[in-house]
Every structure is written in C-alpha cells, then in structure tokens.
N, C-alpha and C. Protein backbone atom coordinates (compact mmCIF):
# COMPACT_ATOMS: atom_id res chain seq x y z
N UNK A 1 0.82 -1.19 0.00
CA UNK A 1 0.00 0.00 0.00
C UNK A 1 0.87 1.27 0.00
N UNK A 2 2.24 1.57 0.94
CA UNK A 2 2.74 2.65 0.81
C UNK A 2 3.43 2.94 -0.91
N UNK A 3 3.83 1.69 -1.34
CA UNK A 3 4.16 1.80 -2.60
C UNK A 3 3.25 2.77 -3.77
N UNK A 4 2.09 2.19 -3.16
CA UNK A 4 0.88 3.13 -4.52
C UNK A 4 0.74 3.95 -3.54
N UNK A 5 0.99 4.67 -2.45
CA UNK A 5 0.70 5.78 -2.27
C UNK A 5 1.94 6.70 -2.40
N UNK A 6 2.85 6.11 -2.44
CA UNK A 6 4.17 6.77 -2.77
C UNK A 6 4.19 7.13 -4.30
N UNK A 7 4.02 6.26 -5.20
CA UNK A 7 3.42 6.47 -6.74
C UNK A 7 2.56 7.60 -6.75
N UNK A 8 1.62 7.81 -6.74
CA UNK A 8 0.60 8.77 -6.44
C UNK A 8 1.17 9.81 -5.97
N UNK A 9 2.18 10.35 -4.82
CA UNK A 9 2.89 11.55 -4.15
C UNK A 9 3.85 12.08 -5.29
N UNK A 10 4.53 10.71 -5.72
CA UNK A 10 5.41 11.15 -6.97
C UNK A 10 4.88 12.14 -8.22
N UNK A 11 3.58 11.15 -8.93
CA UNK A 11 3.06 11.47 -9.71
C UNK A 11 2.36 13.06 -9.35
N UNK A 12 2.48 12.94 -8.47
CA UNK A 12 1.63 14.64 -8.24
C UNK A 12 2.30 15.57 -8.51
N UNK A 13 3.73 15.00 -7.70
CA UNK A 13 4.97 16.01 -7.40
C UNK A 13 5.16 16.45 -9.19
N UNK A 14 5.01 15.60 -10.01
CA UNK A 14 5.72 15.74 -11.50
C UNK A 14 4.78 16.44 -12.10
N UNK A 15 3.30 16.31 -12.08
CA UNK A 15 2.22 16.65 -12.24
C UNK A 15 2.05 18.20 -12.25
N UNK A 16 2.23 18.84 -10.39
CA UNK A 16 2.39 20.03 -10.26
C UNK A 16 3.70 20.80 -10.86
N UNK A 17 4.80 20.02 -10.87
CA UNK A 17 5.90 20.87 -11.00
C UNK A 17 5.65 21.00 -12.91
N UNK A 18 5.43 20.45 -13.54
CA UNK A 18 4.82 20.21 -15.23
C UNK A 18 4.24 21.83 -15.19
N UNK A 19 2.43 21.75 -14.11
CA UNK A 19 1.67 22.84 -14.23
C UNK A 19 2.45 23.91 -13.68
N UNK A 20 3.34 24.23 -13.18
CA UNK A 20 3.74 25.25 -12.43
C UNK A 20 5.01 25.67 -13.70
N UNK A 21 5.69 24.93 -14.37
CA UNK A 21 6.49 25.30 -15.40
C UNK A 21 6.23 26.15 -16.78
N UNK A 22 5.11 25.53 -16.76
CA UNK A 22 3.95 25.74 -18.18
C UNK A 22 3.32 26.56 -17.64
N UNK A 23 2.86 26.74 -16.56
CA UNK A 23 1.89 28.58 -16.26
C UNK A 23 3.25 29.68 -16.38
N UNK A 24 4.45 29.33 -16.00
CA UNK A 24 5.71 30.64 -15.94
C UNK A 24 6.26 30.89 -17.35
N UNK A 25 5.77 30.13 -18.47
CA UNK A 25 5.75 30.15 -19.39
C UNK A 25 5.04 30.87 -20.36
N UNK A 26 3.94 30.63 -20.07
CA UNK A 26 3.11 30.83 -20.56
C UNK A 26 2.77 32.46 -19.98
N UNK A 27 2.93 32.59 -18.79
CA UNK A 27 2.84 34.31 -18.37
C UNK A 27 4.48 35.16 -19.14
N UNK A 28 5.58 34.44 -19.78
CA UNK A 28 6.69 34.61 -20.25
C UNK A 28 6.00 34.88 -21.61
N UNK A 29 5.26 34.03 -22.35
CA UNK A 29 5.33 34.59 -23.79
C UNK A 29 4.06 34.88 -23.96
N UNK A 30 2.91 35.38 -23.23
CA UNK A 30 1.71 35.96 -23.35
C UNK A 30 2.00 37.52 -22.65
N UNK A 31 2.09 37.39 -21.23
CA UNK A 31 2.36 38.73 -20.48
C UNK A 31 3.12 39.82 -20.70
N UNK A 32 4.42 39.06 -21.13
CA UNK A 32 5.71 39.97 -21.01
C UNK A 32 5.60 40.59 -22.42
N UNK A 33 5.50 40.23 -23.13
CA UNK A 33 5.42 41.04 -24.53
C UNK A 33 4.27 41.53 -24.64
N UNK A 34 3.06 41.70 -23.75
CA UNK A 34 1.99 42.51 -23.72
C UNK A 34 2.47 44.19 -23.26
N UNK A 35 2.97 43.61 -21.91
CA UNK A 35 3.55 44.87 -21.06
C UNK A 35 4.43 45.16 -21.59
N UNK A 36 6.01 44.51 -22.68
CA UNK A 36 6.32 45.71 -23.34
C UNK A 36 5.94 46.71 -24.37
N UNK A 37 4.43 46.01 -24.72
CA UNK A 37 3.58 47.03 -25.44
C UNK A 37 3.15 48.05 -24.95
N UNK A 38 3.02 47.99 -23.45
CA UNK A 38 2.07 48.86 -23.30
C UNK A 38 2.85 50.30 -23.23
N UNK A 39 2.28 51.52 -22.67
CA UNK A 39 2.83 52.77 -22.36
C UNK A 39 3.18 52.52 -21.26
N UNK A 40 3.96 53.47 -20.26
CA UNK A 40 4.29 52.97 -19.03
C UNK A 40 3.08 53.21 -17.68
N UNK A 41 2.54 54.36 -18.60
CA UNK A 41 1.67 54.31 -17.22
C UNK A 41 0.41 53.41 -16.97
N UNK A 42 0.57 52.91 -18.76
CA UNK A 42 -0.79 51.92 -18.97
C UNK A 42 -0.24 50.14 -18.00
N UNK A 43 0.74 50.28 -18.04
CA UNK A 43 1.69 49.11 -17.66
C UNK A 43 1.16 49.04 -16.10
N UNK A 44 1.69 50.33 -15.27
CA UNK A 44 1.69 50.46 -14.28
C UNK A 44 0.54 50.03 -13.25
N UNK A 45 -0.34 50.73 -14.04
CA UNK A 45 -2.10 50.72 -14.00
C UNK A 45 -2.70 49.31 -13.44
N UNK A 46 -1.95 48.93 -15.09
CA UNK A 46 -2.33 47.47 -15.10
C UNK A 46 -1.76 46.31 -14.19
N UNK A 47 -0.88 46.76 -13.96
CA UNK A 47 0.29 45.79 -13.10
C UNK A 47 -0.20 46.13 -11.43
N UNK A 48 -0.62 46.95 -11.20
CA UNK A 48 -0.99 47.35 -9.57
C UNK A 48 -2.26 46.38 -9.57
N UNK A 49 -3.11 47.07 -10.37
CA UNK A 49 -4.16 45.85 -10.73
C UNK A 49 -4.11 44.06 -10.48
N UNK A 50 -3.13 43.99 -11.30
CA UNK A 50 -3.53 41.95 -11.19
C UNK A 50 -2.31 41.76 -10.44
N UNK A 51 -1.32 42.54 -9.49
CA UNK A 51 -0.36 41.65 -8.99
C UNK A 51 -0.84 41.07 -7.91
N UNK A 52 -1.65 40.96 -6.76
CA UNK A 52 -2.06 40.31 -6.08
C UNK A 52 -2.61 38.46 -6.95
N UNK A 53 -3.12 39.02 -8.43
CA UNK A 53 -3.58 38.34 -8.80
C UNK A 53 -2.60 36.91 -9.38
N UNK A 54 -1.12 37.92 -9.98
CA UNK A 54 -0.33 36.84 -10.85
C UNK A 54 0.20 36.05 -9.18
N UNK A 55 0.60 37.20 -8.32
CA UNK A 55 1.17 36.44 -6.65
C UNK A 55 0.37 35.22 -6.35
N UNK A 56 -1.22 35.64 -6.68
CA UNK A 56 -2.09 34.08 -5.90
C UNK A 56 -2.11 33.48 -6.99
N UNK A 57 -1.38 33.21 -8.20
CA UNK A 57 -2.04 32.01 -8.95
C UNK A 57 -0.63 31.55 -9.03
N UNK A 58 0.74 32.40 -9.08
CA UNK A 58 1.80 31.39 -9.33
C UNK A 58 2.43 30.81 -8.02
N UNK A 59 2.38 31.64 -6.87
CA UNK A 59 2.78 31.22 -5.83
C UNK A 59 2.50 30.01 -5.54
N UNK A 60 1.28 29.50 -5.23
CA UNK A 60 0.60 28.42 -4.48
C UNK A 60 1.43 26.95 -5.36
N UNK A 61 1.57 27.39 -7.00
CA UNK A 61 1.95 26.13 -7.79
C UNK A 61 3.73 26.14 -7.57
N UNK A 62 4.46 27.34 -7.26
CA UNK A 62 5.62 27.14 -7.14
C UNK A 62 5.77 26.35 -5.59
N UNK A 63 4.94 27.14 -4.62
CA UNK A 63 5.19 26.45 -3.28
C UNK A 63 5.07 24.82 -3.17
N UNK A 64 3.54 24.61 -3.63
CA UNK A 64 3.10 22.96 -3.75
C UNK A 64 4.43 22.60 -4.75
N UNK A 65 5.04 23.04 -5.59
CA UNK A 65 5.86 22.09 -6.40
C UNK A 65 6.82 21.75 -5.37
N UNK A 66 7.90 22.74 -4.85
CA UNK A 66 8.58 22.75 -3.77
C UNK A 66 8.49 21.46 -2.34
N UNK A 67 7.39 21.62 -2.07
CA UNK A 67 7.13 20.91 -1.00
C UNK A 67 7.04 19.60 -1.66
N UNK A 68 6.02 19.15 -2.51
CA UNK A 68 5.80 18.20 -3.16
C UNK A 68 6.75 17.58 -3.39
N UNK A 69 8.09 17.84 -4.14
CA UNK A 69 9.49 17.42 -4.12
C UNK A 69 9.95 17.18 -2.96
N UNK A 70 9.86 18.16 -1.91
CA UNK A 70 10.63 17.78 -0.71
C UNK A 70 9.92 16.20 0.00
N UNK A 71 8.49 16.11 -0.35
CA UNK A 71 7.92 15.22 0.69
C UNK A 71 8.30 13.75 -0.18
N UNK A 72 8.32 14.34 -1.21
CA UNK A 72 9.08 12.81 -2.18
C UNK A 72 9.95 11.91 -2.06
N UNK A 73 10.87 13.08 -1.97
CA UNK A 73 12.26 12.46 -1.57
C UNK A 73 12.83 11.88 -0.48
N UNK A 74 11.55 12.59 0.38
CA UNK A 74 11.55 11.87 1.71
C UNK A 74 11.00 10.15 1.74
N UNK A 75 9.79 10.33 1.03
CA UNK A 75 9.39 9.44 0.59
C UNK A 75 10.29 8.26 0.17
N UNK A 76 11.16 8.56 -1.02
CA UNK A 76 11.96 8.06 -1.64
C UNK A 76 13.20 7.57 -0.73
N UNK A 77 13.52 8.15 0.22
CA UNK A 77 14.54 7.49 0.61
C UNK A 77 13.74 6.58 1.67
N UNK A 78 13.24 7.03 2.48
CA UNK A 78 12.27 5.97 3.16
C UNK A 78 12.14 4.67 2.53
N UNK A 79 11.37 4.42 1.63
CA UNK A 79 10.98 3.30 0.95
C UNK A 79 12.27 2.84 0.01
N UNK A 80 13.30 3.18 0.27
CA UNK A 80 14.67 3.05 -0.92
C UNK A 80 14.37 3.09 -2.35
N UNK A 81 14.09 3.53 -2.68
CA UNK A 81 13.17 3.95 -4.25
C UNK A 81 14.58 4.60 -5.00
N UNK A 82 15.01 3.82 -6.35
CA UNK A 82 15.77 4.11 -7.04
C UNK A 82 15.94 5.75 -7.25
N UNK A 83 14.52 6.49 -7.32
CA UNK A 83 14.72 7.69 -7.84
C UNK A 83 15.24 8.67 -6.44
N UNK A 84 15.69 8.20 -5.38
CA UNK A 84 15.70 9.25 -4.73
C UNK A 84 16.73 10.50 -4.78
N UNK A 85 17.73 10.24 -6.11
CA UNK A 85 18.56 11.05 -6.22
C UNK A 85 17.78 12.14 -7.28
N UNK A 86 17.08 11.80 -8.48
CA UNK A 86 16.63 12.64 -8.77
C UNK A 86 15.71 13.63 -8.25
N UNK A 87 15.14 12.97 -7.14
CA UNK A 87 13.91 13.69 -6.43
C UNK A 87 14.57 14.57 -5.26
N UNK A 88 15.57 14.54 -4.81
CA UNK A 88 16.60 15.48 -4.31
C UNK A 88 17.09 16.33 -5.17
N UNK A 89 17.55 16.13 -6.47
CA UNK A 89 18.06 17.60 -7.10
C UNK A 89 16.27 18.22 -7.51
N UNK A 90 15.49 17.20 -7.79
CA UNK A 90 14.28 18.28 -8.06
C UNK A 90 13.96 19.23 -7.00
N UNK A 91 14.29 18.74 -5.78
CA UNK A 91 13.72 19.57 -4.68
C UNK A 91 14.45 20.99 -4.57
N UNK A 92 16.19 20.10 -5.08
CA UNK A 92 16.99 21.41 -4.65
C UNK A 92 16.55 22.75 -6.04
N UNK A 93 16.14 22.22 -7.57
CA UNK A 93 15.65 23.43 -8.06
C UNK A 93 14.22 23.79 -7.61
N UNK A 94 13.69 22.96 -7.28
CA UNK A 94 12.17 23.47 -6.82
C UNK A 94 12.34 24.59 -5.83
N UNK A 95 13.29 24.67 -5.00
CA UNK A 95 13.36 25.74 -4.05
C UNK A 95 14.13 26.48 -4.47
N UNK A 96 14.77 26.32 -5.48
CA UNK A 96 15.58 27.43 -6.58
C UNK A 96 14.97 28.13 -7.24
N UNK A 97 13.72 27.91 -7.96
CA UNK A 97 12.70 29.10 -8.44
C UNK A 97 11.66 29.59 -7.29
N UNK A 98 11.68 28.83 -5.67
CA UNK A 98 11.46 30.26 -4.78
C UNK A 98 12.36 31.22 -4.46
N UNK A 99 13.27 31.00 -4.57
CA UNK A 99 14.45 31.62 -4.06
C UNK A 99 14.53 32.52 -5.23
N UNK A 100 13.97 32.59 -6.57
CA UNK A 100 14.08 33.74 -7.53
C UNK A 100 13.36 34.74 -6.66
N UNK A 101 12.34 34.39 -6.11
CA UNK A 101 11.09 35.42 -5.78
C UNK A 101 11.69 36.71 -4.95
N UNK A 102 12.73 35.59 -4.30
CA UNK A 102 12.90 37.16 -3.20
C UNK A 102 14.74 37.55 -3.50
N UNK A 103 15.49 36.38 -4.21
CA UNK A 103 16.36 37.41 -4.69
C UNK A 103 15.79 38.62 -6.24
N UNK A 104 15.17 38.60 -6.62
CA UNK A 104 15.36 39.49 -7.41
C UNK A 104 13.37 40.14 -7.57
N UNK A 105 12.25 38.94 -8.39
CA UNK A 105 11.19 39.41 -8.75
C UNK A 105 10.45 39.73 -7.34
N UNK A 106 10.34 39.96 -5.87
CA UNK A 106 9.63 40.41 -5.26
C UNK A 106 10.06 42.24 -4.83
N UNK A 107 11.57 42.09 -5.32
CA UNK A 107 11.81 43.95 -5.26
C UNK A 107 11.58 44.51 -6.68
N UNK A 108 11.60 43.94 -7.65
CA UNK A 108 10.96 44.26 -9.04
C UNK A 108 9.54 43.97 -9.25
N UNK A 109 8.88 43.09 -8.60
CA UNK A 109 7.31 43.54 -8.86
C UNK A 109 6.88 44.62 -7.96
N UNK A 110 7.63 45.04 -6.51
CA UNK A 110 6.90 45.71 -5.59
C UNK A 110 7.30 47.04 -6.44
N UNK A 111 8.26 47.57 -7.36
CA UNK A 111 8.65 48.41 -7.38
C UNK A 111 7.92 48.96 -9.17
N UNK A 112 7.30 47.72 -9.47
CA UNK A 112 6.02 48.02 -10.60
C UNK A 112 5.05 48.30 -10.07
N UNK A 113 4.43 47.86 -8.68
CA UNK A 113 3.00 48.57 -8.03
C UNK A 113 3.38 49.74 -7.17
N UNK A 114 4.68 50.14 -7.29
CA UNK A 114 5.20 51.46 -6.70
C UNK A 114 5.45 52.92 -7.47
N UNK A 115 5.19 52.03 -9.25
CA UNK A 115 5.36 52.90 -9.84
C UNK A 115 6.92 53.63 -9.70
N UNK A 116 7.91 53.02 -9.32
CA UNK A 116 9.36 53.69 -8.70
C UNK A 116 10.51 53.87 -9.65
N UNK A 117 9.91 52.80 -10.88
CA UNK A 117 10.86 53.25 -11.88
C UNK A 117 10.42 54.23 -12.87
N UNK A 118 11.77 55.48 -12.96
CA UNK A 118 11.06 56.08 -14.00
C UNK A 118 10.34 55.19 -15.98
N UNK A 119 9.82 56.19 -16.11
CA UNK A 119 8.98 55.85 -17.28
C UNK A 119 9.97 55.25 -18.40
N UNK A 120 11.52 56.00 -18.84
CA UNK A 120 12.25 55.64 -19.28
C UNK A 120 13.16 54.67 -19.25
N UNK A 121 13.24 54.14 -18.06
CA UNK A 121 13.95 52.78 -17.48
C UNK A 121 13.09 51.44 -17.22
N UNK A 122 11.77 51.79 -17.81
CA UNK A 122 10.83 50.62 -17.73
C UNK A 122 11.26 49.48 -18.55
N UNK A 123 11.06 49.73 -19.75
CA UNK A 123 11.40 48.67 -20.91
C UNK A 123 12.65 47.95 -20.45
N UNK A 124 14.33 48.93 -20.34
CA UNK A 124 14.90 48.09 -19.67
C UNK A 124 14.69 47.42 -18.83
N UNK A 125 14.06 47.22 -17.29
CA UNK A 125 13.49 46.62 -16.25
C UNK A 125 12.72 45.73 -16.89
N UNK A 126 11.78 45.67 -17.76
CA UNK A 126 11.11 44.77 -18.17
C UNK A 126 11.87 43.52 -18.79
N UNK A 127 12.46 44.38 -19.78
CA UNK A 127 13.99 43.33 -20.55
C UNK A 127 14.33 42.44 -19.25
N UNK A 128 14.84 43.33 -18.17
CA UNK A 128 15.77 42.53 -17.35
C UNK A 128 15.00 41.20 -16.39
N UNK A 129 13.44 41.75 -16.35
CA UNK A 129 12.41 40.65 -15.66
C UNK A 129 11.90 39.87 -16.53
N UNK A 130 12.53 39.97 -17.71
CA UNK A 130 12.34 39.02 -18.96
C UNK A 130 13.52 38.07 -18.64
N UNK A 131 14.42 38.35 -18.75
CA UNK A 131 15.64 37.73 -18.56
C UNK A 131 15.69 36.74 -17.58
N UNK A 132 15.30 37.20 -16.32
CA UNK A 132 14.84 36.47 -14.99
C UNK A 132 13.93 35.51 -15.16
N UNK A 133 12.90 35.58 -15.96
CA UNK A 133 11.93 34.99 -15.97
C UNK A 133 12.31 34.10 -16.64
N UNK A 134 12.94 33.87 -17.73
CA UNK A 134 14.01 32.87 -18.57
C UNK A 134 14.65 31.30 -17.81
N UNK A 135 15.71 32.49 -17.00
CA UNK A 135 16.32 31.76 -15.62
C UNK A 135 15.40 30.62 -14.98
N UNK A 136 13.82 31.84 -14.58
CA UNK A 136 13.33 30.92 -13.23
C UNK A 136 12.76 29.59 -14.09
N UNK A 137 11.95 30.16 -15.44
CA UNK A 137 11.69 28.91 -16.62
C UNK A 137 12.37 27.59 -16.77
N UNK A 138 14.16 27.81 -17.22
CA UNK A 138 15.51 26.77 -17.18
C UNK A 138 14.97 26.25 -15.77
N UNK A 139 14.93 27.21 -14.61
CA UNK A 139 15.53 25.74 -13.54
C UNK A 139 14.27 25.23 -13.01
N UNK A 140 12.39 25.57 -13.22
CA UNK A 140 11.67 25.48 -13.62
C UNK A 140 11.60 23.94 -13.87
N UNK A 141 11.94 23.90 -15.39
CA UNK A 141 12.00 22.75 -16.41
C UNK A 141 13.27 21.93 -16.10
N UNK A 142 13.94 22.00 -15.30
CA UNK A 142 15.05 21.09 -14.77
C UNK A 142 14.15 20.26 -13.64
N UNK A 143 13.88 20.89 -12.52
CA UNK A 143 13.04 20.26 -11.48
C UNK A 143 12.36 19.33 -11.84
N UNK A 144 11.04 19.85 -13.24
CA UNK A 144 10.13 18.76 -13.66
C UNK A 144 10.83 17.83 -14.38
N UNK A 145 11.88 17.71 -15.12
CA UNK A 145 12.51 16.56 -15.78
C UNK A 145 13.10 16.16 -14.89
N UNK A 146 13.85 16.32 -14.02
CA UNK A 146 14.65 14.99 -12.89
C UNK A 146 13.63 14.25 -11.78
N UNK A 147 12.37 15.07 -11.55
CA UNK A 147 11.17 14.21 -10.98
C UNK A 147 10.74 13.31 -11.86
N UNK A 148 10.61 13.95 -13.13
CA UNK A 148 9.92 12.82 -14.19
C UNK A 148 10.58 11.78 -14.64
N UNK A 149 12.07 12.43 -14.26
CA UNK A 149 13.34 10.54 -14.62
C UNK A 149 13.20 9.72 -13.08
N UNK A 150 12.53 10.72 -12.35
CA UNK A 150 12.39 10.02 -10.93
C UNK A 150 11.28 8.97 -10.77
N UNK A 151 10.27 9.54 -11.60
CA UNK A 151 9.21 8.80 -11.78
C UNK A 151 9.40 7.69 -12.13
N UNK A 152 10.03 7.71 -13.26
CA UNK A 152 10.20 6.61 -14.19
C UNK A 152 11.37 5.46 -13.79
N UNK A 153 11.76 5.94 -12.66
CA UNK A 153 11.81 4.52 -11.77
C UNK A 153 11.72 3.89 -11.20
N UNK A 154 10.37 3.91 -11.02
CA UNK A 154 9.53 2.93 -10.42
C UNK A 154 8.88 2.22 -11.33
N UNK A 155 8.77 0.30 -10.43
CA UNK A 155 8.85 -0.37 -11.77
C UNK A 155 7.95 -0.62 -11.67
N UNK A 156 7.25 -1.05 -12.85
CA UNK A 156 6.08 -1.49 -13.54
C UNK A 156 4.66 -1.85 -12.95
N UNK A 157 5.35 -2.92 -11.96
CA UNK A 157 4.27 -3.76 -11.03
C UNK A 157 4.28 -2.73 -9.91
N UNK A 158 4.78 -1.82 -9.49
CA UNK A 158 4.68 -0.97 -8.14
C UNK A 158 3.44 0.17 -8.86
N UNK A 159 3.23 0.47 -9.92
CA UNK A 159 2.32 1.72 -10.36
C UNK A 159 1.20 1.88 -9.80
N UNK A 160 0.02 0.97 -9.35
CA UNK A 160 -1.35 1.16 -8.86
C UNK A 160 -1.59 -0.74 -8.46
C-alpha cells in the first residue's frame, strides 16, 4: 500500500511541478510582450491591478511544487526507491525558483506597483524581468525533468 501511495505523491509532485512550469511560461510569452507594449503608465495601471492576482495564482503552484518534491524524496529514501537522487536535485531546483522570488522578482514587482521606476527605465526593467523569468523557466524545467526521470523509476508492477 505505501508503494501506490508513494506512486501517487510522486506522480503529483511531476504533475504540479509540469503545471507550475507551463503557467511561468506561458505568463513569459503571453504577459511579457503585452507589457512591453504597453505605455508605461498603462503598464503600471495594469500591473498594480492583477499583482495580487499573478502572486495568488503562481505562488501556491511554485510552493506545492517545492514541498511536493521535498515530501518525495523523503518518501523516496524511506521506501529506498531508485529515484531518490533525482527527487533530491528536483527539490533542490524546486526551491531554486522560490528563491528567484525574493532574490530578485519580489523587489521588481513591488517596485512596478510602486510605480518607482522612472517611465524611461521601464522597458529596460522589463527586458531585465524578462531575462529572470528565462532563468526561473531553465531551472523550472530542470526540477520537472529529474522528478519525471524520478518517476520513471519505479517499476512497472509498483504503479497502482
């Protein structure tokens, strides 16, 4: 029984960290080239507006990915489960794209609902939270592929 419930913890862990890769993505090539359209104050406007909003929808999937990895690996070594090395480096990037939040995008979003950069240094700033956002994407999509080689070793008859 802990086996299929350990399957199941895994599968989630790969599951969320997948959805949580593909939403930072997807706010990367929908969002970001919106807002460098916009004017700056239309930006601003807009950005005071939904940041509570982008905070509650990406947070919760970066955190659950995070944890989810961590409780895995716990998992994984517990039960001696081949993957527990991958499910340790997933954990260690899973807490590598929280750790973007507050080295760099939580003083660059507070400082878009602060309106603090001038109007002319926006686009650069934007460039540069483009750039970041790149970064958090790479280690993002590292996490979900070493869970998902994690997955995939567990054998056959252990699945359900």
């Amino acid at each position: 029984m802990w086996r299929r419930v350990q399957f199941w913890l895994i599968f989630l862990t790969v599951a969320v960290l997948g959805i949580s890769v593909g939403a930072m993505l997807g706010e990367q090539q929908t969002l970001v080239p919106f807002w460098m359209e916009m004017k700056p104050e239309a930006f601003y406007g807009w950005y005071a507006k939904n940041a509570s909003r982008l905070k509650g929808f990406f947070a919760p999937w970066q955190i659950a990915g995070a944890v989810l990895a961590l409780l895995s690996v716990i998992s994984c070594r517990i039960q001696k489960h081949p993957g527990v090395l991958w499910f340790g480096a997933s954990t260690v990037f899973s807490f590598a794209v929280l750790a973007t939040f507050f080295l760099f995008f939580k003083e660059m979003n507070g400082s878009f609902v602060a309106q603090s950069i001038p109007a002319s240094k926006l686009p650069d700033a934007l460039a540069q939270w483009s750039t970041w956002q790149w970064g958090r994407i790479t280690v993002g999509f590292i996490a979900f592929c070493t869970a998902l080689y994690g997955l995939s070793q567990h054998k056959e008859s252990e699945h359900i």
